[in-house]
N, C-alpha and C. Protein backbone atom coordinates (compact mmCIF):
# COMPACT_ATOMS: atom_id res chain seq x y z
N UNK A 1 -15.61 -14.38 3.08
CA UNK A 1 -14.48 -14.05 2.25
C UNK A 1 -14.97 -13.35 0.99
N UNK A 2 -14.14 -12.09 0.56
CA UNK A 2 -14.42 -11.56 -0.77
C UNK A 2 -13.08 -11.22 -1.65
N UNK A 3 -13.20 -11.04 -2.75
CA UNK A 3 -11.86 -10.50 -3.63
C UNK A 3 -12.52 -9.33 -3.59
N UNK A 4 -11.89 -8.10 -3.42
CA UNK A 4 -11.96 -7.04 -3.34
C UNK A 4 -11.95 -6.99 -4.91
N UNK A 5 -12.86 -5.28 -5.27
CA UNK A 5 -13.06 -4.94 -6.68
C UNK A 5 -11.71 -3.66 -7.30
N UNK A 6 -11.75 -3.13 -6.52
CA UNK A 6 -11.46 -1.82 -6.39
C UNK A 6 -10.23 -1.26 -5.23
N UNK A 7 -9.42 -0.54 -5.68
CA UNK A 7 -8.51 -0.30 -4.82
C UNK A 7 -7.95 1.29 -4.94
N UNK A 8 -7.47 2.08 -3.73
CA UNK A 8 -7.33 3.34 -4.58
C UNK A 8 -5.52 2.96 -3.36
N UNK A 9 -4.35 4.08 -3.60
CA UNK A 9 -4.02 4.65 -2.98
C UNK A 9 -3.77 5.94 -2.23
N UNK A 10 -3.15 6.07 -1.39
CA UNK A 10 -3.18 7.31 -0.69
C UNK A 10 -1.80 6.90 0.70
N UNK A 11 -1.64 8.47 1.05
CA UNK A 11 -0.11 8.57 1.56
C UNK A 11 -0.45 9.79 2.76
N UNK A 12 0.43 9.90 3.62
CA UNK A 12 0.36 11.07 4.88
C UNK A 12 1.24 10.73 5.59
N UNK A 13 1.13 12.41 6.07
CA UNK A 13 2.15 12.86 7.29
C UNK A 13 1.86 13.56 8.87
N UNK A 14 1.73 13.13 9.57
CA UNK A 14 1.45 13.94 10.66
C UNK A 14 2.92 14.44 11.78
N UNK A 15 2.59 15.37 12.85
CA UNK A 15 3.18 14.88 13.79
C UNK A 15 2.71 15.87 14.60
N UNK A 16 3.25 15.27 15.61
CA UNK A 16 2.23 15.49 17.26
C UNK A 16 3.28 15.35 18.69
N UNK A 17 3.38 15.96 19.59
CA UNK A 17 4.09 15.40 20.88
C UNK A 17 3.82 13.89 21.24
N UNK A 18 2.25 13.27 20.81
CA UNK A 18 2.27 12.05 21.28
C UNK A 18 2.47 11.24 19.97
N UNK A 19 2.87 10.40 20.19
CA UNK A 19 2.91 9.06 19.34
C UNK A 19 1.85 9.01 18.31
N UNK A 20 0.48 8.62 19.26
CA UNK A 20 -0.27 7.64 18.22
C UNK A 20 -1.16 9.09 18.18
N UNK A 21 -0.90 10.08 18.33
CA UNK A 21 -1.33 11.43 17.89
C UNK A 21 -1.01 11.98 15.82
N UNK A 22 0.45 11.45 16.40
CA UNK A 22 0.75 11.78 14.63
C UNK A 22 0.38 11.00 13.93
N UNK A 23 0.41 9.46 14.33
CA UNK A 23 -0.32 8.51 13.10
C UNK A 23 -1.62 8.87 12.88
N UNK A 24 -2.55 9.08 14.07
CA UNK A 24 -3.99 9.85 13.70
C UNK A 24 -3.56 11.31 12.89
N UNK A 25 -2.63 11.93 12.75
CA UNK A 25 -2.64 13.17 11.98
C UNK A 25 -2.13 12.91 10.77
N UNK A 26 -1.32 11.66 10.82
CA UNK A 26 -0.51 10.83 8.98
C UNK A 26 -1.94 10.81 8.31
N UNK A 27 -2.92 9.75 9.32
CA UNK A 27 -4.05 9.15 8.38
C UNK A 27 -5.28 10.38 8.03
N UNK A 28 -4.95 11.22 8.97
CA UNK A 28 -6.24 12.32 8.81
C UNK A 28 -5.64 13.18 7.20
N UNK A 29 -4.10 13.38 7.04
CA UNK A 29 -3.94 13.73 5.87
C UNK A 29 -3.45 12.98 4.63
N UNK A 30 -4.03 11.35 4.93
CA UNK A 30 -4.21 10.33 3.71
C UNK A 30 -5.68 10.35 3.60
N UNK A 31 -6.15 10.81 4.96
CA UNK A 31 -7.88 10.84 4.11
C UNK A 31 -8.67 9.66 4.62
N UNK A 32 -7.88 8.73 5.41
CA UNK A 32 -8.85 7.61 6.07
C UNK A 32 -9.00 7.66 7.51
N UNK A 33 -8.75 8.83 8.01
CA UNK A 33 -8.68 8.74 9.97
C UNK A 33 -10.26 8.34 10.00
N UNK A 34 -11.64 8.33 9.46
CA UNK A 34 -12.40 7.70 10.04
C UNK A 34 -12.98 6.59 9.91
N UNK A 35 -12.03 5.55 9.16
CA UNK A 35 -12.09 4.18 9.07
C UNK A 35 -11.51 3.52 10.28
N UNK A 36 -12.18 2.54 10.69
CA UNK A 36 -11.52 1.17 11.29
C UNK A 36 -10.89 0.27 10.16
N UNK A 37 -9.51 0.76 10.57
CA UNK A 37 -8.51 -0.16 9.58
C UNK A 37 -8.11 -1.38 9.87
N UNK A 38 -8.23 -2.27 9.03
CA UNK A 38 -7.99 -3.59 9.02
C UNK A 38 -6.75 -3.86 8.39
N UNK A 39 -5.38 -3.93 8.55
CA UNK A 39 -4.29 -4.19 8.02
C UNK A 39 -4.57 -5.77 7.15
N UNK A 40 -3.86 -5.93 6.00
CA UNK A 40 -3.65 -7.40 5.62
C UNK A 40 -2.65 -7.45 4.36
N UNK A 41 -2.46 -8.29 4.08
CA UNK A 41 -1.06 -8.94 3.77
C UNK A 41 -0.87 -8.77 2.08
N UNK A 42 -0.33 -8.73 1.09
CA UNK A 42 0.03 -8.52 0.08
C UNK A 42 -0.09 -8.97 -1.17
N UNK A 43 -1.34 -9.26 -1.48
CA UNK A 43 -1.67 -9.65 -2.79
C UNK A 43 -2.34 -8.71 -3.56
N UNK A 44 -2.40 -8.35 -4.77
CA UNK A 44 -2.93 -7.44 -5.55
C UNK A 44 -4.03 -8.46 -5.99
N UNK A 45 -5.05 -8.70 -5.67
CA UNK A 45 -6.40 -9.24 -6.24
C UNK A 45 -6.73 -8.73 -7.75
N UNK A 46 -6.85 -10.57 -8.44
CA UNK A 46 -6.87 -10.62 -10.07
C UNK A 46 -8.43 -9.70 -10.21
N UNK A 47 -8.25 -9.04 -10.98
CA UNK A 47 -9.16 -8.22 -11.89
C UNK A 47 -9.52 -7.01 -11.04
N UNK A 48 -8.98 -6.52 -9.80
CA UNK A 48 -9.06 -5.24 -9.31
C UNK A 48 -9.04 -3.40 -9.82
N UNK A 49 -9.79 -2.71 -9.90
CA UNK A 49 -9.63 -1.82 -10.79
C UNK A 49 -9.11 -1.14 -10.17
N UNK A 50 -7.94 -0.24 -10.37
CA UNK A 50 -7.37 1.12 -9.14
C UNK A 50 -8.37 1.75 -9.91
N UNK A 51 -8.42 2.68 -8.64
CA UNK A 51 -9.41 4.27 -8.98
C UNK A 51 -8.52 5.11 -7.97
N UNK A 52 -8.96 6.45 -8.87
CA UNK A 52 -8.31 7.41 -7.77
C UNK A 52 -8.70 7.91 -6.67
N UNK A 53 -7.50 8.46 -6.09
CA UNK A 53 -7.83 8.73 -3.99
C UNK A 53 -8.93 9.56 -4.15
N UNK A 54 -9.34 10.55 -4.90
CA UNK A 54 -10.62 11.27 -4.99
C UNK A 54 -11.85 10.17 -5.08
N UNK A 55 -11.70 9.59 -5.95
CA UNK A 55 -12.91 8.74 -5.84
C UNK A 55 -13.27 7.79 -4.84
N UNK A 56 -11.86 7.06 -4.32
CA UNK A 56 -12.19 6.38 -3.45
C UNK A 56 -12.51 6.65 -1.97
N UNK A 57 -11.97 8.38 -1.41
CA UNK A 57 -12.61 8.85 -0.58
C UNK A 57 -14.07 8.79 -0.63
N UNK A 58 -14.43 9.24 -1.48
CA UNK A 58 -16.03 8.96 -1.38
C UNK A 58 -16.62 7.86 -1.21
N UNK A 59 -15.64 6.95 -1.09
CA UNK A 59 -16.56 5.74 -1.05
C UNK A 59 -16.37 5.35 0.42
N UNK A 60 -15.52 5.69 1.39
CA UNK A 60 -15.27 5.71 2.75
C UNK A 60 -16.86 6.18 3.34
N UNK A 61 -16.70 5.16 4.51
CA UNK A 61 -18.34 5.49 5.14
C UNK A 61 -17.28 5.62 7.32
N UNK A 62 -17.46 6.24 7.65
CA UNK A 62 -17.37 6.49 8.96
C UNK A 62 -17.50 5.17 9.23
N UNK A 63 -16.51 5.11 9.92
CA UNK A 63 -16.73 4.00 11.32
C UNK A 63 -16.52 2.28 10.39
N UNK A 64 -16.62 2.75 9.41
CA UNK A 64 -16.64 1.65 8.49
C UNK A 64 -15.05 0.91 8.47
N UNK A 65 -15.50 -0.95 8.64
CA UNK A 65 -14.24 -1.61 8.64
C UNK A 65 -13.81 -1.70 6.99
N UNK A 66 -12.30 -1.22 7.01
CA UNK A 66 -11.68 -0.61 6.03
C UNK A 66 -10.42 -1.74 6.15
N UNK A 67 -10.53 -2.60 4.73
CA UNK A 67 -8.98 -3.03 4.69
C UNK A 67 -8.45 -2.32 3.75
N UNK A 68 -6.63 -2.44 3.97
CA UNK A 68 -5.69 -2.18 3.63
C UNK A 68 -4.29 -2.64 3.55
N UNK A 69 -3.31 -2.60 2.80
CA UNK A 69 -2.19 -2.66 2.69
C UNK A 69 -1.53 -1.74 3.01
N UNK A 70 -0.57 -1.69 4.45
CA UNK A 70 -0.10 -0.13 5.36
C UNK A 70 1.20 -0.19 5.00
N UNK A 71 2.04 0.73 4.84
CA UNK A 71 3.50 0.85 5.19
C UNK A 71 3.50 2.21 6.47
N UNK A 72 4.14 1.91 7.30
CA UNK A 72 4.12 3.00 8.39
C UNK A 72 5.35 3.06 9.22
N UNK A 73 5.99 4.26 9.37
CA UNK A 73 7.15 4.34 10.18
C UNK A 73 6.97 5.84 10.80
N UNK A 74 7.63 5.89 12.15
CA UNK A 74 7.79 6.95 12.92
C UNK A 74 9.15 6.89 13.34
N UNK A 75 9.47 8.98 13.77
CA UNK A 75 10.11 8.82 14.51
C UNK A 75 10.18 10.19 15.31
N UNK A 76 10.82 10.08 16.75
CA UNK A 76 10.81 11.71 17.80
C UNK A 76 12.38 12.09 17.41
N UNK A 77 13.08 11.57 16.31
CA UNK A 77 14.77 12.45 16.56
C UNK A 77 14.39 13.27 15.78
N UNK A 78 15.10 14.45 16.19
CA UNK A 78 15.25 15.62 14.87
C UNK A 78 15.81 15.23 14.40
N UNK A 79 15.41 15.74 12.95
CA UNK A 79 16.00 15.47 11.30
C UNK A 79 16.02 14.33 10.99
N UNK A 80 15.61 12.73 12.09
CA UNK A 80 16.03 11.86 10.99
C UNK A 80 15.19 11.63 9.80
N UNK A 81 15.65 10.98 8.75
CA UNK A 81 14.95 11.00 7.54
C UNK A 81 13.98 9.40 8.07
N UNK A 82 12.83 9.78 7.28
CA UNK A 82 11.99 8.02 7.24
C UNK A 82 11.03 8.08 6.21
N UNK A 83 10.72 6.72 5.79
CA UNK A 83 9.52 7.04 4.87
C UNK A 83 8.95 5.52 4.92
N UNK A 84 7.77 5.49 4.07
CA UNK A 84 6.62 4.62 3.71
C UNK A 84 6.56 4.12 2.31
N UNK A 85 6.39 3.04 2.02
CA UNK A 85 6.29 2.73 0.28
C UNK A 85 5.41 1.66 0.43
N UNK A 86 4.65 1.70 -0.43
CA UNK A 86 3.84 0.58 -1.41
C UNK A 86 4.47 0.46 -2.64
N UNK A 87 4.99 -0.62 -3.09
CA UNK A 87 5.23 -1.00 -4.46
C UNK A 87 3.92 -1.93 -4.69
N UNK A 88 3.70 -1.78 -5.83
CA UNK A 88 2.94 -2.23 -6.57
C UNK A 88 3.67 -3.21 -7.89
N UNK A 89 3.17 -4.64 -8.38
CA UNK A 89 3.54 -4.90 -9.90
C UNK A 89 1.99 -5.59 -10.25
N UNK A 90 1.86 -5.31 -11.07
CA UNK A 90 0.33 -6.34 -11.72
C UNK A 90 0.83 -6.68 -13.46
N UNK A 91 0.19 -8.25 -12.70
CA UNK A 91 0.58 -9.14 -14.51
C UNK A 91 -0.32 -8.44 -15.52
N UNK A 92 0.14 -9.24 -16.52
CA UNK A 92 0.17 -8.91 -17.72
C UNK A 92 -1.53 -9.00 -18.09
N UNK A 93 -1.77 -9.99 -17.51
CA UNK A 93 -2.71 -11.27 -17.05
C UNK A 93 -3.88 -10.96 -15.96
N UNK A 94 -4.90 -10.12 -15.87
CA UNK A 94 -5.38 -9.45 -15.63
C UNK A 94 -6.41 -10.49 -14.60
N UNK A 95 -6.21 -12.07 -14.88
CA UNK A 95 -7.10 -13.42 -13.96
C UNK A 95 -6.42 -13.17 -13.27
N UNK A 96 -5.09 -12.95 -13.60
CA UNK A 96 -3.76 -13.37 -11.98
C UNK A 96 -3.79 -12.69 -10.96
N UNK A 97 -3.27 -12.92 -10.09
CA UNK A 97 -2.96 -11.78 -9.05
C UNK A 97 -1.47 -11.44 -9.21
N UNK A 98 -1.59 -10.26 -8.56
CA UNK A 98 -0.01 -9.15 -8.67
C UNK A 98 0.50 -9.33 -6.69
N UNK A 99 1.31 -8.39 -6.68
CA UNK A 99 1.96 -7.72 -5.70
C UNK A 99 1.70 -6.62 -5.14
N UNK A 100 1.60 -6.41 -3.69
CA UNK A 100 1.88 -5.24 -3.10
C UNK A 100 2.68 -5.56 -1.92
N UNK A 101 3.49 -4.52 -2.15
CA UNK A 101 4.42 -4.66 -0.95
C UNK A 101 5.00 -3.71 0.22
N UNK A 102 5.05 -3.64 1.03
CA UNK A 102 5.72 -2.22 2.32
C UNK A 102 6.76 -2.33 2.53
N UNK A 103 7.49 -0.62 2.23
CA UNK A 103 8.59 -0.98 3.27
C UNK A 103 8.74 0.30 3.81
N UNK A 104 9.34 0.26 4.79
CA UNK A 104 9.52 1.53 5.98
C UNK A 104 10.74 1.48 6.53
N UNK A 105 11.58 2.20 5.43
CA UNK A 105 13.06 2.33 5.83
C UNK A 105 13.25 3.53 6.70
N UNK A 106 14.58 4.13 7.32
CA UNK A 106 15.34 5.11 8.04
C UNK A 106 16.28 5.40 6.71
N UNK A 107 16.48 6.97 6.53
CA UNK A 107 17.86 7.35 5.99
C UNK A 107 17.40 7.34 4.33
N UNK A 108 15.94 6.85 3.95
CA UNK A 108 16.00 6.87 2.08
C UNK A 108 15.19 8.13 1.82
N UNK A 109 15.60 8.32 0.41
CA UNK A 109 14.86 9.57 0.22
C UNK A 109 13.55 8.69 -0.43
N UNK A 110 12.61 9.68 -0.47
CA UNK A 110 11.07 9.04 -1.57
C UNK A 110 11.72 8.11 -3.17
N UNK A 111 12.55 8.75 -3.63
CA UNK A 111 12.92 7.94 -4.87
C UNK A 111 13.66 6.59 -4.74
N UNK A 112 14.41 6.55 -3.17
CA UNK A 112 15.17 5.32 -3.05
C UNK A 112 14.20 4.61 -2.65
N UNK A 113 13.36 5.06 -1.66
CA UNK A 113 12.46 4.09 -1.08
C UNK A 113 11.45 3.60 -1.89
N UNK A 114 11.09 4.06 -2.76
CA UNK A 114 10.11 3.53 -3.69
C UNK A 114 10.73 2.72 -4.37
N UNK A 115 11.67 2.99 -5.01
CA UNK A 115 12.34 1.95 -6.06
C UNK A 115 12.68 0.53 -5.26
N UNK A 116 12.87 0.67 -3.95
CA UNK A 116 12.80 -0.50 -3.85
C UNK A 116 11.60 -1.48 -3.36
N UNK A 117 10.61 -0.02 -2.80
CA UNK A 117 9.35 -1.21 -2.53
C UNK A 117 8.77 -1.30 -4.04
N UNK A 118 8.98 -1.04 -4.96
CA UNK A 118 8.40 -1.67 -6.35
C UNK A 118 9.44 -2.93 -6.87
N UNK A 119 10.81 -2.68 -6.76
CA UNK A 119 11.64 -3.88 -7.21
C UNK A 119 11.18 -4.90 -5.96
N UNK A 120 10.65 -5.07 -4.69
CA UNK A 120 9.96 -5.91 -3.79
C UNK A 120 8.92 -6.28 -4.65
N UNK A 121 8.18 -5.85 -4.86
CA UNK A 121 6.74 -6.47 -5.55
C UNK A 121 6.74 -7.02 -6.78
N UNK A 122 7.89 -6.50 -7.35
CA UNK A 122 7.91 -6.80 -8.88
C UNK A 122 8.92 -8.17 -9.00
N UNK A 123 9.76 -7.94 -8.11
CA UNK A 123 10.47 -10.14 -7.93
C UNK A 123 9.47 -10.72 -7.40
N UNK A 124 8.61 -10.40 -6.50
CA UNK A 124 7.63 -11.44 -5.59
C UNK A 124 7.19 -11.63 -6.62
N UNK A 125 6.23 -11.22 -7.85
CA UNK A 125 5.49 -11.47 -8.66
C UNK A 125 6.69 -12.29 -10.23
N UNK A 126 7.29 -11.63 -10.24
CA UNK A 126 8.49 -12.63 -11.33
C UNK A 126 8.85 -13.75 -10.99
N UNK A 127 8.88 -14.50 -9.98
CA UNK A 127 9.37 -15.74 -9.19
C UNK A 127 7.80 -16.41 -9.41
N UNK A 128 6.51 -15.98 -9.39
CA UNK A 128 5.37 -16.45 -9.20
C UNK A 128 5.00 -16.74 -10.17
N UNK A 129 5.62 -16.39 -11.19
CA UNK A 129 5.30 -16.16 -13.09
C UNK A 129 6.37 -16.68 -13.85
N UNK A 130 7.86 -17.08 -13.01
CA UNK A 130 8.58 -18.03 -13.48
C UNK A 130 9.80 -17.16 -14.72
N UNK A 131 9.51 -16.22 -14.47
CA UNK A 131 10.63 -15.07 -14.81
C UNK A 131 11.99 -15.61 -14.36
N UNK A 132 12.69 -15.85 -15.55
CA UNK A 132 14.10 -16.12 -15.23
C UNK A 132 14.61 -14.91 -14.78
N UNK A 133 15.85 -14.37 -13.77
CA UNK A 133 16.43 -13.17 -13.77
C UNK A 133 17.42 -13.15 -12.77
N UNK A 134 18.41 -12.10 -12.87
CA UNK A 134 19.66 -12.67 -11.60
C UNK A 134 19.75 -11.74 -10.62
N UNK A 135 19.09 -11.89 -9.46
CA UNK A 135 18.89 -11.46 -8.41
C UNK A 135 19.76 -9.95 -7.89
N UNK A 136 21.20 -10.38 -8.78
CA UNK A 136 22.58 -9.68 -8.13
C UNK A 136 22.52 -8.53 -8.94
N UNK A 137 21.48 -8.11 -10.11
CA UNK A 137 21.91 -6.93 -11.12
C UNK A 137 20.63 -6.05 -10.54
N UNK A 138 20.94 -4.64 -11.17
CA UNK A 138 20.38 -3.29 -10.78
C UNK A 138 18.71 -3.19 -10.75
N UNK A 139 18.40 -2.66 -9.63
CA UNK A 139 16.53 -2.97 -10.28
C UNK A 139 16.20 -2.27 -11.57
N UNK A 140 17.05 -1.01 -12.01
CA UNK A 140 16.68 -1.04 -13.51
C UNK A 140 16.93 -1.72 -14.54
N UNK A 141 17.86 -2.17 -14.60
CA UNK A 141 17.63 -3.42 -15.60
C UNK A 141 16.98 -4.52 -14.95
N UNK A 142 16.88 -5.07 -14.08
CA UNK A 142 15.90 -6.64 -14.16
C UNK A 142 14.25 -5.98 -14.39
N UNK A 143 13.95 -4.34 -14.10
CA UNK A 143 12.92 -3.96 -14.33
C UNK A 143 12.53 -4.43 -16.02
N UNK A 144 13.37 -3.65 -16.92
CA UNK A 144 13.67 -4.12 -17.85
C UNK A 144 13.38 -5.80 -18.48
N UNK A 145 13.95 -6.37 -17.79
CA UNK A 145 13.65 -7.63 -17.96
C UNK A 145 12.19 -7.87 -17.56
N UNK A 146 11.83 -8.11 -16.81
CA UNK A 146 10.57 -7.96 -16.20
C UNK A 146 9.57 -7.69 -17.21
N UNK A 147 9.51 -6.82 -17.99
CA UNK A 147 8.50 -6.09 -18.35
C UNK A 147 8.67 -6.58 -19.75
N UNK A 148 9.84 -7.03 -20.28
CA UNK A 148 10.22 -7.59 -21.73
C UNK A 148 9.82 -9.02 -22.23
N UNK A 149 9.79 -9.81 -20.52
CA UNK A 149 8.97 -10.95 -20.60
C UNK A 149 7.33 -10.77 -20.75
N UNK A 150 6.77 -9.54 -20.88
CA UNK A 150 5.36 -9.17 -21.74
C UNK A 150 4.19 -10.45 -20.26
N UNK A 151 5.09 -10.38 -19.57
CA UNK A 151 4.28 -11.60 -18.24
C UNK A 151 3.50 -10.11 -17.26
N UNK A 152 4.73 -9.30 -17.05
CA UNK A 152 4.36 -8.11 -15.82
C UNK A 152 4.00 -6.87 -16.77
N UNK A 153 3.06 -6.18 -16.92
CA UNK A 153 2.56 -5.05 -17.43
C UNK A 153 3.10 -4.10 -16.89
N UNK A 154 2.88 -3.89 -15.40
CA UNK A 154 2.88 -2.72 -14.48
C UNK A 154 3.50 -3.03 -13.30
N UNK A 155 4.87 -2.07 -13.03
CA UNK A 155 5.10 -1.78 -11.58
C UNK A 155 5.05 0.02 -11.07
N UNK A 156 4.74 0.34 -10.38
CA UNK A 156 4.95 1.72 -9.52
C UNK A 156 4.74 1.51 -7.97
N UNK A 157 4.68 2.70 -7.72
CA UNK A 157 5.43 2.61 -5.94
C UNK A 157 4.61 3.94 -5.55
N UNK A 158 3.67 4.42 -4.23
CA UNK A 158 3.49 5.35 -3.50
C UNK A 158 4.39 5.36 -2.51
N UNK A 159 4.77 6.79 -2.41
CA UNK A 159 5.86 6.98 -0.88
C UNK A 159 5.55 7.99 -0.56
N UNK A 160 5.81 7.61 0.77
CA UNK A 160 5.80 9.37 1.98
C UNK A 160 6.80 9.15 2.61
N UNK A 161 7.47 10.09 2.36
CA UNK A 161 9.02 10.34 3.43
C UNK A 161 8.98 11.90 4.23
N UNK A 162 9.62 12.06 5.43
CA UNK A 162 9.40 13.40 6.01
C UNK A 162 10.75 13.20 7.04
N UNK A 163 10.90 14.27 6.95
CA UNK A 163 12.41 14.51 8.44
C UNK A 163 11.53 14.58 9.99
N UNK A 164 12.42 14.21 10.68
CA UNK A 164 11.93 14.02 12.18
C UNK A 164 11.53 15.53 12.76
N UNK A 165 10.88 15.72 12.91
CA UNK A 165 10.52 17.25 13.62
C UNK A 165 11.87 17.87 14.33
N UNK A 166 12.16 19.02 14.10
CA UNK A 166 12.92 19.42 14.55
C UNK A 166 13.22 19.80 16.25
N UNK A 167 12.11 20.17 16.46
CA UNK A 167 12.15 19.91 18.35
C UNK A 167 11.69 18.50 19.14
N UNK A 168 12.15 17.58 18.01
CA UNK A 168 11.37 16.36 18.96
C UNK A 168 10.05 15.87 19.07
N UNK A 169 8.72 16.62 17.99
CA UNK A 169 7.78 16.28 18.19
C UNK A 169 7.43 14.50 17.56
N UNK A 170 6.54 13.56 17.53
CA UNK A 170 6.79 12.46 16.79
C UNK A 170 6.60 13.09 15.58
N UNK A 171 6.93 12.20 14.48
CA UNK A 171 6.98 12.52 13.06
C UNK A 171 6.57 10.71 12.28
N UNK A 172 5.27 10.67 12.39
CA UNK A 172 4.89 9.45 11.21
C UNK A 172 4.10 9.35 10.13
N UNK A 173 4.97 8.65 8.95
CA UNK A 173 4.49 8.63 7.27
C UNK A 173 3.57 7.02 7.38
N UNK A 174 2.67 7.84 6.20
CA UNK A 174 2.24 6.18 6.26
C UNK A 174 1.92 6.28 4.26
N UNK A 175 2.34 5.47 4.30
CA UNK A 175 1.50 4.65 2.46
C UNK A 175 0.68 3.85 2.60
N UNK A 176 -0.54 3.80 1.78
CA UNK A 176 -1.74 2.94 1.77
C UNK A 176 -2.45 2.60 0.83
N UNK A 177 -2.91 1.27 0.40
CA UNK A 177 -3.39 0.58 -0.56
C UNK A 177 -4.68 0.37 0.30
N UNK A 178 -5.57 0.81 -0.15
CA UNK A 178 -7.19 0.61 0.20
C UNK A 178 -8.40 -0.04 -0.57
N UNK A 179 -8.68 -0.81 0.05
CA UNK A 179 -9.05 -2.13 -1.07
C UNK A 179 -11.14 -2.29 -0.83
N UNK A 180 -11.62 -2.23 -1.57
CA UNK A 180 -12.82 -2.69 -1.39
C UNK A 180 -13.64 -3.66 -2.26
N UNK A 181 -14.85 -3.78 -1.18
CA UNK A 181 -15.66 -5.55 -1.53
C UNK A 181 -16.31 -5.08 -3.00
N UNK A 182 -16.43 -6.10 -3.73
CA UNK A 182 -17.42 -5.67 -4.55
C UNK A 182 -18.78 -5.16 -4.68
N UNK A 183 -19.63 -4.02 -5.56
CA UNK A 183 -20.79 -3.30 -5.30
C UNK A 183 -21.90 -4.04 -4.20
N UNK A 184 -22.06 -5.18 -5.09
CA UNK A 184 -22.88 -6.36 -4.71
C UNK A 184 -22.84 -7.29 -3.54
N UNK A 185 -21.81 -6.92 -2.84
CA UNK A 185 -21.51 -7.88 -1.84
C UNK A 185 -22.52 -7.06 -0.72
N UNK A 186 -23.11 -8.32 0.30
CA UNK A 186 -23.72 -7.88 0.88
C UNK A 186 -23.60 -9.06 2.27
N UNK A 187 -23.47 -8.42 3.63
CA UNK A 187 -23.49 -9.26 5.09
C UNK A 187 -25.01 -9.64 5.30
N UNK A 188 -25.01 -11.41 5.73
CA UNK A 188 -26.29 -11.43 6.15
C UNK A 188 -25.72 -12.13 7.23
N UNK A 189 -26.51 -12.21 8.22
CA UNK A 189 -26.34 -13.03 9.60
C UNK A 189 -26.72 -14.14 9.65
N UNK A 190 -26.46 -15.49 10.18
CA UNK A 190 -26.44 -16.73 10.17
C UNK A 190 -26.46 -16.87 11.81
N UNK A 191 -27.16 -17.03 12.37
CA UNK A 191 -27.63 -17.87 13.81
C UNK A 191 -26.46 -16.70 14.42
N UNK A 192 -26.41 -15.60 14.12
CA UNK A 192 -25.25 -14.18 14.83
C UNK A 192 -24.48 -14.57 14.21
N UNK A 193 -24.09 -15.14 13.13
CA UNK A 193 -22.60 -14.72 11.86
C UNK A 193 -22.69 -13.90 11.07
N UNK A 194 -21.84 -13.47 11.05
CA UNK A 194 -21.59 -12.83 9.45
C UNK A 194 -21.45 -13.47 8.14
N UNK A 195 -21.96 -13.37 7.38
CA UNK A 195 -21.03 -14.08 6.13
C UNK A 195 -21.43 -13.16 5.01
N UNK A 196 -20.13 -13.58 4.53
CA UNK A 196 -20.22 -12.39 3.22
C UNK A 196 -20.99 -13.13 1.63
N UNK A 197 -22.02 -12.64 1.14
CA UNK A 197 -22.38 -13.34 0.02
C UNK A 197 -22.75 -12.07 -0.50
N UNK A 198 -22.54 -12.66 -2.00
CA UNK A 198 -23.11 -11.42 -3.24
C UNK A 198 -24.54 -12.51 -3.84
């Protein structure tokens, strides 16, 4: 087990007659088609630094197991609309851990869909931090709130949205949070284990 140090994002679009053709053409133009991706689940790890997709390409090694936080949707109709979001919120509180969250709606544009995978990450993390707030009002104002309780520093959102190919080819977006071990971490083998120690 490690807390990841470092995290960048990145976003793509492909499409292809086959299926899992365009997701290899989404990820080839997010910049990770030669990772083995490891999907996992939604915590923003306390004291993580984002860096940018430039930098963190470089830190991609071939063949290398790569986790991440995915949002991914496809589709073969013409024109329909789809997209990908990562919301992001990180406390105030830089020990804590934050939020990341996916969503992969039909029918939103990039600004709807983001706003709501950030108002996703940004209640998961207000409920965790004990943020009073009423569920039923606009995500710009409870954003507002949010951020006035001086608890949540930061929310934003990556999205990729694209229309369905017009002759039917597949059409899939993906958003991605790409997370890595710290400098120091290093695999040694144990009687054929792995284990991770720094």
């Amino acid at each position: 087990m490690f807390v990841p140090a470092k995290m960048f994002f990145t976003k793509g679009v492909g499409r292809h007659k086959d299926y899992l053709q365009s997701f290899e053409l989404a990820l080839r133009d997010a910049g990770i088609e030669k990772c083995n991706i490891v999907t996992v689940s939604s915590i923003y790890p306390p004291g993580c630094k984002r860096i940018s997709r430039e930098e963190g390409l470089k830190l991609l090694q071939a063949g290398g197991i790569t986790f991440c936080v995915m949002a991914r949707n496809a589709t073969n109709e013409p024109n329909r609309l789809i997209a990908s979001s990562i919301g992001v919120a990180q406390p105030a509180d830089a020990t804590q851990y934050g939020y990341l969250s996916e969503h992969h709606p039909y029918g939103e544009t990039d600004e709807r869909a983001g706003d709501y995978a950030e108002d996703l990450a940004a209640t998961m993390l207000a409920t965790t931090l004990g943020i009073e707030f009423d569920s039923g009002t606009a995500w710009d104002e409870r954003e507002k709130i949010f951020k006035m309780s001086g608890k949540i520093v930061r929310t934003f959102n990556v999205t990729q949205s694209a229309e369905g190919d017009k002759n039917g080819l597949w059409t899939t977006v993906i958003a991605a949070a790409v997370l890595f071990p710290p400098d120091d971490l290093k695999l040694v083998t144990n009687g054929g284990e792995a284990t991770a120690t720094k």
